[in-house]
PDB file of N, CA and C in Angstrom:
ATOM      1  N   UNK A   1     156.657  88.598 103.147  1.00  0.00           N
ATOM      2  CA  UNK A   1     157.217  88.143 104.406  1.00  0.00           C
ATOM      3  C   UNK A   1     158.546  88.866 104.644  1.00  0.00           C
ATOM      4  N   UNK A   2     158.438  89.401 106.245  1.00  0.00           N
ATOM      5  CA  UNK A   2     160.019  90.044 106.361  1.00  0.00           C
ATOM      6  C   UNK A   2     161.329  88.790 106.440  1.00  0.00           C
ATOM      7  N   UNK A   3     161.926  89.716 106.843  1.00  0.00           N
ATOM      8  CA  UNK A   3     163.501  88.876 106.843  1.00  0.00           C
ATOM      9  C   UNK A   3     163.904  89.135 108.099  1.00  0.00           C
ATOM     10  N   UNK A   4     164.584  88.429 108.858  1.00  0.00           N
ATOM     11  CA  UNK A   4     164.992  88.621 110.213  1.00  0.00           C
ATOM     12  C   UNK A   4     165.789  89.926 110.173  1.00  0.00           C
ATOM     13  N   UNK A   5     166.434  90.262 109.081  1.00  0.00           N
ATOM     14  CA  UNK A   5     166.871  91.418 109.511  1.00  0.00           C
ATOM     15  C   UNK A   5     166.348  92.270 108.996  1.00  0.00           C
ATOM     16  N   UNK A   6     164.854  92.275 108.585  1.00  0.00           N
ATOM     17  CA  UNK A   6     164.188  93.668 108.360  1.00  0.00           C
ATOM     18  C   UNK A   6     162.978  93.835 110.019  1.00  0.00           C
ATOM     19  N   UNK A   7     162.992  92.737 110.113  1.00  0.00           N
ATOM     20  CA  UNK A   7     162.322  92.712 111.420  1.00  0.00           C
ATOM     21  C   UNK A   7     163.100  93.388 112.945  1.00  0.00           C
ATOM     22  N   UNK A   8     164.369  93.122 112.458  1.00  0.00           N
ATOM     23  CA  UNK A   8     165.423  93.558 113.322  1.00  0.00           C
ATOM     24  C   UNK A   8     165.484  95.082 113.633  1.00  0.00           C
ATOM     25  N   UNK A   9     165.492  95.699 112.502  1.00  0.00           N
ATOM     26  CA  UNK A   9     165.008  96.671 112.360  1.00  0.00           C
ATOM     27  C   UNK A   9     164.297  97.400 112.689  1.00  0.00           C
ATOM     28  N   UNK A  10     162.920  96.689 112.132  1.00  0.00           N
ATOM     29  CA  UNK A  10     161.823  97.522 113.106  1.00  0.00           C
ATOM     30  C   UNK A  10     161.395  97.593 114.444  1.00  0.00           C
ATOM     31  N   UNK A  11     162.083  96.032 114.556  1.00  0.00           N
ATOM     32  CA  UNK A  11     162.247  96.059 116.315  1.00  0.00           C
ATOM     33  C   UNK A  11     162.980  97.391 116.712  1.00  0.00           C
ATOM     34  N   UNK A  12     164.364  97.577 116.193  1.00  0.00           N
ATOM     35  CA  UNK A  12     165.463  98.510 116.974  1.00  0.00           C
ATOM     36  C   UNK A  12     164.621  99.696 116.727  1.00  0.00           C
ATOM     37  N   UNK A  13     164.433 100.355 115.482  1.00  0.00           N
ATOM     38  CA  UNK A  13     163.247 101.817 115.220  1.00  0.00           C
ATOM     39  C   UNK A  13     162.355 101.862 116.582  1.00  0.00           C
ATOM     40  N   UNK A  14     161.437 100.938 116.905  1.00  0.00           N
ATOM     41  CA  UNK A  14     160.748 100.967 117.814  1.00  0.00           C
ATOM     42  C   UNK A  14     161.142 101.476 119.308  1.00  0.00           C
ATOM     43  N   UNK A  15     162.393 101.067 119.891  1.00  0.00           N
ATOM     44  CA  UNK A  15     162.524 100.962 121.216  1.00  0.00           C
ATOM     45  C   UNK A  15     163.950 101.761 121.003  1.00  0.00           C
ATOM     46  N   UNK A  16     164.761 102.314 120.506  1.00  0.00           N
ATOM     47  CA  UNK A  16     166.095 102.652 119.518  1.00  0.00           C
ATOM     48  C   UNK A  16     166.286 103.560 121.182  1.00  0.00           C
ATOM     49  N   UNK A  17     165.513 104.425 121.487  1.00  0.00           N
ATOM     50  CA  UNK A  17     165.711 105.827 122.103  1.00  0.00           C
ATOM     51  C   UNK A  17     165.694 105.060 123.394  1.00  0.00           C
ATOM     52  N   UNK A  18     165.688 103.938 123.829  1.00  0.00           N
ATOM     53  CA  UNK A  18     165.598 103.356 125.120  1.00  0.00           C
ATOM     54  C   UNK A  18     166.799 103.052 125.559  1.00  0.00           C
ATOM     55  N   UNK A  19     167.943 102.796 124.244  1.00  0.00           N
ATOM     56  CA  UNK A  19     169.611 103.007 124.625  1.00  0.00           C
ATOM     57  C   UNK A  19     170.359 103.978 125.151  1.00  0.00           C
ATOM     58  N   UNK A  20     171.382 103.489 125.720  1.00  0.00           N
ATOM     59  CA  UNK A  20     172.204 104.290 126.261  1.00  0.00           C
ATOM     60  C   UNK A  20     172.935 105.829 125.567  1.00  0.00           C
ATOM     61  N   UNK A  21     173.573 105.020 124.073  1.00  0.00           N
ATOM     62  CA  UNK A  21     174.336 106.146 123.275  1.00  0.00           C
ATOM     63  C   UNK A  21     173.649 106.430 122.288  1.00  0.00           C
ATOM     64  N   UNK A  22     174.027 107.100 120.858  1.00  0.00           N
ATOM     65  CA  UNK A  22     173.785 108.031 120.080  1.00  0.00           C
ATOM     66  C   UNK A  22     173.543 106.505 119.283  1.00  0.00           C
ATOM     67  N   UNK A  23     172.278 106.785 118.496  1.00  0.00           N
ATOM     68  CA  UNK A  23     171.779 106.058 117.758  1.00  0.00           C
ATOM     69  C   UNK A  23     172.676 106.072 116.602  1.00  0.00           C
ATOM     70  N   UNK A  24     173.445 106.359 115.944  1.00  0.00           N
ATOM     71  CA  UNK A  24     174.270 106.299 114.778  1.00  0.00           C
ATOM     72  C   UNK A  24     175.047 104.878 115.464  1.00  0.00           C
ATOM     73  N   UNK A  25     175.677 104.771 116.596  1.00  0.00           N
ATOM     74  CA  UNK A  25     176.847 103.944 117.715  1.00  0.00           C
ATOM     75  C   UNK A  25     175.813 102.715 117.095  1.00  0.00           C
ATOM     76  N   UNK A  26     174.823 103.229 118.101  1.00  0.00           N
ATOM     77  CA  UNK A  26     173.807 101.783 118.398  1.00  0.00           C
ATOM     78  C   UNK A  26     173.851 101.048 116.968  1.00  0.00           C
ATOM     79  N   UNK A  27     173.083 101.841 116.038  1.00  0.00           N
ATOM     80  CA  UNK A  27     173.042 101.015 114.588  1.00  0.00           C
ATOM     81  C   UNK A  27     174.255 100.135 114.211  1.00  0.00           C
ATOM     82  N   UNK A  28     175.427 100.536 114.493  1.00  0.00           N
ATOM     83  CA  UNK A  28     176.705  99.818 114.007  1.00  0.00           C
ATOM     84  C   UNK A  28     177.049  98.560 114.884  1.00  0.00           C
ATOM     85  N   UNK A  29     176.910  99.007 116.421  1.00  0.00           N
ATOM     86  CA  UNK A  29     176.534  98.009 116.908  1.00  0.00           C
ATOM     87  C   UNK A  29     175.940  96.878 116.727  1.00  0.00           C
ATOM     88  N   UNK A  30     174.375  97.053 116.489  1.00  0.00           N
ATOM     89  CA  UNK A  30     173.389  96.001 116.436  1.00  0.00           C
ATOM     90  C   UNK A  30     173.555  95.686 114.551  1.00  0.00           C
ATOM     91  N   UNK A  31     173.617  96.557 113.957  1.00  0.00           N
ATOM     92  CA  UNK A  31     174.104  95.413 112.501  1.00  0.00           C
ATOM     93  C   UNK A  31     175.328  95.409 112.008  1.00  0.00           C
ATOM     94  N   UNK A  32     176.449  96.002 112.255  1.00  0.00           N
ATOM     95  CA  UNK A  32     177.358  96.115 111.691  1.00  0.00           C
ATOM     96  C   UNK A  32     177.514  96.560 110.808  1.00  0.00           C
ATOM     97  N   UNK A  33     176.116  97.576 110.276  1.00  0.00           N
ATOM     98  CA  UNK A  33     176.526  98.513 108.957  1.00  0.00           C
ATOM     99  C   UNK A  33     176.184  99.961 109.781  1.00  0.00           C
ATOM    100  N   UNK A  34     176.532 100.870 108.533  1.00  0.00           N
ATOM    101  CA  UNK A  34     176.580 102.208 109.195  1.00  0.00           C
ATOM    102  C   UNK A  34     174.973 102.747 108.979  1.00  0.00           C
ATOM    103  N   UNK A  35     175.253 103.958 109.424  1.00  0.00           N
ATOM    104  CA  UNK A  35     173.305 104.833 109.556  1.00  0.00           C
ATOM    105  C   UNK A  35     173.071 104.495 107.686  1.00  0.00           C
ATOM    106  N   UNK A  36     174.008 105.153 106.744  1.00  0.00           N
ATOM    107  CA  UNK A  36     173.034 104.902 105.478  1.00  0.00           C
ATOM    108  C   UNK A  36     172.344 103.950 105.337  1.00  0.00           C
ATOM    109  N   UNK A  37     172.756 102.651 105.291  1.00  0.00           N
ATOM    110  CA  UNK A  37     172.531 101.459 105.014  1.00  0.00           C
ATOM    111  C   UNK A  37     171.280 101.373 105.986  1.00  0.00           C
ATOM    112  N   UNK A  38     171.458 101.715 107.087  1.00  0.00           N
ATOM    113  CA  UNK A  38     170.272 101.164 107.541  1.00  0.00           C
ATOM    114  C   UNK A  38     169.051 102.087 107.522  1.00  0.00           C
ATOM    115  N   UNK A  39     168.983 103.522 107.174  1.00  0.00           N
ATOM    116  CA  UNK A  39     168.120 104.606 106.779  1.00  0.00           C
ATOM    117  C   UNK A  39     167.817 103.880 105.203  1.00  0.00           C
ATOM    118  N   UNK A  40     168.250 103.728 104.547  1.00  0.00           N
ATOM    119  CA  UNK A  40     167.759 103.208 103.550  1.00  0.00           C
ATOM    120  C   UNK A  40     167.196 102.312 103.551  1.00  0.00           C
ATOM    121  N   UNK A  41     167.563 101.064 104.123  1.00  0.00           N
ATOM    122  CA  UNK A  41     166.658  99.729 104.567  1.00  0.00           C
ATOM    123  C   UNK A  41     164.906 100.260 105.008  1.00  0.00           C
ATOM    124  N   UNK A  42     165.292 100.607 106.053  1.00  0.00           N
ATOM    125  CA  UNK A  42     163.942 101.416 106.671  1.00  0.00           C
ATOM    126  C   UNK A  42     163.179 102.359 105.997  1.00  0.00           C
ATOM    127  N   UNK A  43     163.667 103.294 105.255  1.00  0.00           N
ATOM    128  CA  UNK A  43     162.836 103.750 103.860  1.00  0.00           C
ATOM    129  C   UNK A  43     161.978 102.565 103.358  1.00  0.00           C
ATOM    130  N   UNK A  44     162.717 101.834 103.057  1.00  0.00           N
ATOM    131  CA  UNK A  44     162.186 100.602 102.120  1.00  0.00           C
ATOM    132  C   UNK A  44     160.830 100.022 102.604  1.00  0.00           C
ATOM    133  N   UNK A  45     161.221 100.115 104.026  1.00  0.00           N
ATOM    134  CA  UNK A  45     160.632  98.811 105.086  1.00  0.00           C
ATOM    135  C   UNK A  45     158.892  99.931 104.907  1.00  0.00           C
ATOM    136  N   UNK A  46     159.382 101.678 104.606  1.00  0.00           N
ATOM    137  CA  UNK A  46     158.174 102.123 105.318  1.00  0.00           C
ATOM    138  C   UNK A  46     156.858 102.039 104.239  1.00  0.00           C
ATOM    139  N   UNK A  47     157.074 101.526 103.460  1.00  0.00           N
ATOM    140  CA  UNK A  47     156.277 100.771 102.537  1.00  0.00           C
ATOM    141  C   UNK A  47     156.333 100.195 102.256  1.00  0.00           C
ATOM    142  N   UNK A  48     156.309  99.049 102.595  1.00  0.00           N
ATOM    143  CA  UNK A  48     156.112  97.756 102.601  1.00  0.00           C
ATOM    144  C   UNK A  48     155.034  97.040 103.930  1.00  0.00           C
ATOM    145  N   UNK A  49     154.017  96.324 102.839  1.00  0.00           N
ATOM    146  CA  UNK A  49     152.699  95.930 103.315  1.00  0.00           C
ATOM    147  C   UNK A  49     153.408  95.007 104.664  1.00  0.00           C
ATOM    148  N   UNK A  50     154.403  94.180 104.169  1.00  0.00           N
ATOM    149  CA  UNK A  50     154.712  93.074 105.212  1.00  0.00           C
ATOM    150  C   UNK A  50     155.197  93.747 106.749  1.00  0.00           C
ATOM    151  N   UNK A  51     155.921  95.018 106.593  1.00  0.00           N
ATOM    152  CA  UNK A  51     156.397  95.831 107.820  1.00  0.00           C
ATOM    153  C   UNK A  51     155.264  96.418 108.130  1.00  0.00           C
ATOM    154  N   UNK A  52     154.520  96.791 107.488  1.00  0.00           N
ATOM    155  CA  UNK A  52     152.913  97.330 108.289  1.00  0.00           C
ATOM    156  C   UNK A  52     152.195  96.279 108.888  1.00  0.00           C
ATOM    157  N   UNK A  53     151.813  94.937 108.383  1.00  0.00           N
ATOM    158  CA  UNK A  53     151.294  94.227 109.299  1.00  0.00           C
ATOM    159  C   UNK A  53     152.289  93.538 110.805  1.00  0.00           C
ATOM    160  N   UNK A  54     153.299  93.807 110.101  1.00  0.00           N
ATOM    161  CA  UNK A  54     154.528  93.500 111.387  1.00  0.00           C
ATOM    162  C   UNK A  54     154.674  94.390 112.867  1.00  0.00           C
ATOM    163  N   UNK A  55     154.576  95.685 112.193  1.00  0.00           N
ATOM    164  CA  UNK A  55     154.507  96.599 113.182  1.00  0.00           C
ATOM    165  C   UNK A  55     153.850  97.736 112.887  1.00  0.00           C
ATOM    166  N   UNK A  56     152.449  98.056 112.691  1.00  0.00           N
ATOM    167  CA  UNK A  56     151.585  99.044 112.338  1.00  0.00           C
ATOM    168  C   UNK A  56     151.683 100.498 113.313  1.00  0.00           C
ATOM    169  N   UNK A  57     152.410 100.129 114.262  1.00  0.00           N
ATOM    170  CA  UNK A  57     152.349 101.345 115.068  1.00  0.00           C
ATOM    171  C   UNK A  57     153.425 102.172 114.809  1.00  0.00           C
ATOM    172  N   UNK A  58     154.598 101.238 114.448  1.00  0.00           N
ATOM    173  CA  UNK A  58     155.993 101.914 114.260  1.00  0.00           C
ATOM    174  C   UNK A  58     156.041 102.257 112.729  1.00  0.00           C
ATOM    175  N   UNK A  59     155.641 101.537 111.777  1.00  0.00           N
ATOM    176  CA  UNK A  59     155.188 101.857 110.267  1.00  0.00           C
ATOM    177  C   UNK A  59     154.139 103.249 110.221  1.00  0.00           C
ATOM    178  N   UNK A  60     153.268 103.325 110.946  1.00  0.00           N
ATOM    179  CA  UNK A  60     153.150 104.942 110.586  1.00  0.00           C
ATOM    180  C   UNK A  60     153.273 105.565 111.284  1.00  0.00           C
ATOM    181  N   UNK A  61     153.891 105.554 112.962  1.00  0.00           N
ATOM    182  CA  UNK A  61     154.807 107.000 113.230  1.00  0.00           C
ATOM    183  C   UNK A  61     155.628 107.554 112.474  1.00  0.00           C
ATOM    184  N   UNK A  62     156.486 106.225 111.309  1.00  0.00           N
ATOM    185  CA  UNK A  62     157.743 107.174 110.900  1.00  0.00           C
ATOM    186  C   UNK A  62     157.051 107.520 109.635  1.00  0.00           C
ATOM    187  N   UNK A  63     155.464 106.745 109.164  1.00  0.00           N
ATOM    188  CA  UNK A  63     154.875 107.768 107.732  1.00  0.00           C
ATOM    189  C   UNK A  63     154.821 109.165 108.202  1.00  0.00           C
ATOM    190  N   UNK A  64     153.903 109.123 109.523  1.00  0.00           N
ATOM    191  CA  UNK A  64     153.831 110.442 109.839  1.00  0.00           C
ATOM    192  C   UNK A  64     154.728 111.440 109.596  1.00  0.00           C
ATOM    193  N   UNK A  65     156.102 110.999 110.574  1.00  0.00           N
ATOM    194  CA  UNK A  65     157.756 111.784 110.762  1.00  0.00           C
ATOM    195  C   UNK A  65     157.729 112.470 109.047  1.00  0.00           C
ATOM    196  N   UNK A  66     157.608 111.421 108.374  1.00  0.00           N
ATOM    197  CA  UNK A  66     157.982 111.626 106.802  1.00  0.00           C
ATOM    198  C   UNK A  66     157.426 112.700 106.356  1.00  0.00           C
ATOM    199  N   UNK A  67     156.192 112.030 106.313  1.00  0.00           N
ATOM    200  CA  UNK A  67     155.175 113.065 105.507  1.00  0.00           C
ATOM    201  C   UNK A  67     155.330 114.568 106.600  1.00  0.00           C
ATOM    202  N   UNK A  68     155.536 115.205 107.708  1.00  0.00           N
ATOM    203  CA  UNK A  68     155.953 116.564 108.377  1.00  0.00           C
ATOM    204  C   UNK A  68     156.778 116.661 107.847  1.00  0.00           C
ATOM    205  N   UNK A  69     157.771 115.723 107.879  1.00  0.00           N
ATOM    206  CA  UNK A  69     159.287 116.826 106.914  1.00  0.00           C
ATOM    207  C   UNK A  69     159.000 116.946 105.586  1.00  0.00           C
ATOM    208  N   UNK A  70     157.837 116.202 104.418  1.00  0.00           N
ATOM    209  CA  UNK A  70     158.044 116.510 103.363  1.00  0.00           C
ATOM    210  C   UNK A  70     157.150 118.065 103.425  1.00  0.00           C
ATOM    211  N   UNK A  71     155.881 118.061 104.358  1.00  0.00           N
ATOM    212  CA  UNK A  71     155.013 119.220 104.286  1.00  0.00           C
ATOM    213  C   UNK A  71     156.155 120.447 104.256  1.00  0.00           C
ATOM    214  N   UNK A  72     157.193 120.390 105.788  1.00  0.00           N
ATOM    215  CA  UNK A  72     158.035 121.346 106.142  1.00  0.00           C
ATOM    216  C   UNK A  72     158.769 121.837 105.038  1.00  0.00           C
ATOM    217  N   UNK A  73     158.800 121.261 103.972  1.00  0.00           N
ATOM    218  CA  UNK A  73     160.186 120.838 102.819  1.00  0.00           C
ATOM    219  C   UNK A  73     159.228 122.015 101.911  1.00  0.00           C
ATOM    220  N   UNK A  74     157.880 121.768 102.308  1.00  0.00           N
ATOM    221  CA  UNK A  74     156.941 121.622 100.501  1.00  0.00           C
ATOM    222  C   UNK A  74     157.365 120.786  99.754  1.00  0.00           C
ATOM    223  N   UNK A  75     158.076 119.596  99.354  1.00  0.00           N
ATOM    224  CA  UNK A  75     158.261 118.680  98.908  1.00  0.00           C
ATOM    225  C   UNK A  75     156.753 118.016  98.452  1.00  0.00           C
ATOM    226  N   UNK A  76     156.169 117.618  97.394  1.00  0.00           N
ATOM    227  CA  UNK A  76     155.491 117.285  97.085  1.00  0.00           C
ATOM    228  C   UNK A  76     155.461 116.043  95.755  1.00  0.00           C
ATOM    229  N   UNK A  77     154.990 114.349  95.851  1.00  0.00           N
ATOM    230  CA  UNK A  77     155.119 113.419  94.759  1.00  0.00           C
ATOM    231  C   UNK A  77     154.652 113.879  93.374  1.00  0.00           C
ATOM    232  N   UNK A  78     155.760 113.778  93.088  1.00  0.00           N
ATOM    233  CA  UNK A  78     155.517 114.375  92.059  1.00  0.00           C
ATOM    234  C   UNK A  78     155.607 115.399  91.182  1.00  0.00           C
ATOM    235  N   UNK A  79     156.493 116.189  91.764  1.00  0.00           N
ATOM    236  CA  UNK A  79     156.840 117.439  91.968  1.00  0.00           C
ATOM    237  C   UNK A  79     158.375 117.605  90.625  1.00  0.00           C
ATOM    238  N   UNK A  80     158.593 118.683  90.764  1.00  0.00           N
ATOM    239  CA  UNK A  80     159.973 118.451  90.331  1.00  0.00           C
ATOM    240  C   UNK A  80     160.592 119.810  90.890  1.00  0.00           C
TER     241      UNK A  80
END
């Protein structure tokens, strides 16, 4: 089960680009922590079963996002 503020989250990920200013602003705004904190949260969130049934559409656009930058990277699990 999420937490209101992991839900918060995926709410803001979802609709983020529908604001006015620079999404770094917005994030501090809406939680009062800075981009790490909340890039890391959302890492977290993007595996996690409970944020996929929460929001399946926004849970794998950003697998997708991921997995292109790791292809772009060659980054590969497992790798060293």
């Amino acid at each position: 089960m999420l937490t209101s503020l992991e839900r918060n989250i995926l709410d803001f990920e979802r609709c983020w680009w529908q604001l006015p200013g620079p999404k770094d602003r917005d994030i501090r705004v809406a939680f009062g922590f800075g981009p790490a904190r909340y890039y890391r949260l959302l890492k977290a969130l993007m595996d996690d079963p409970a944020a996929l049934a929460y929001d399946p559409l926004t849970v794998h656009r950003l697998r997708r996002i991921r997995a292109r930058a790791m292809d772009a990277t060659g980054y590969r699990v497992g790798t060293v």
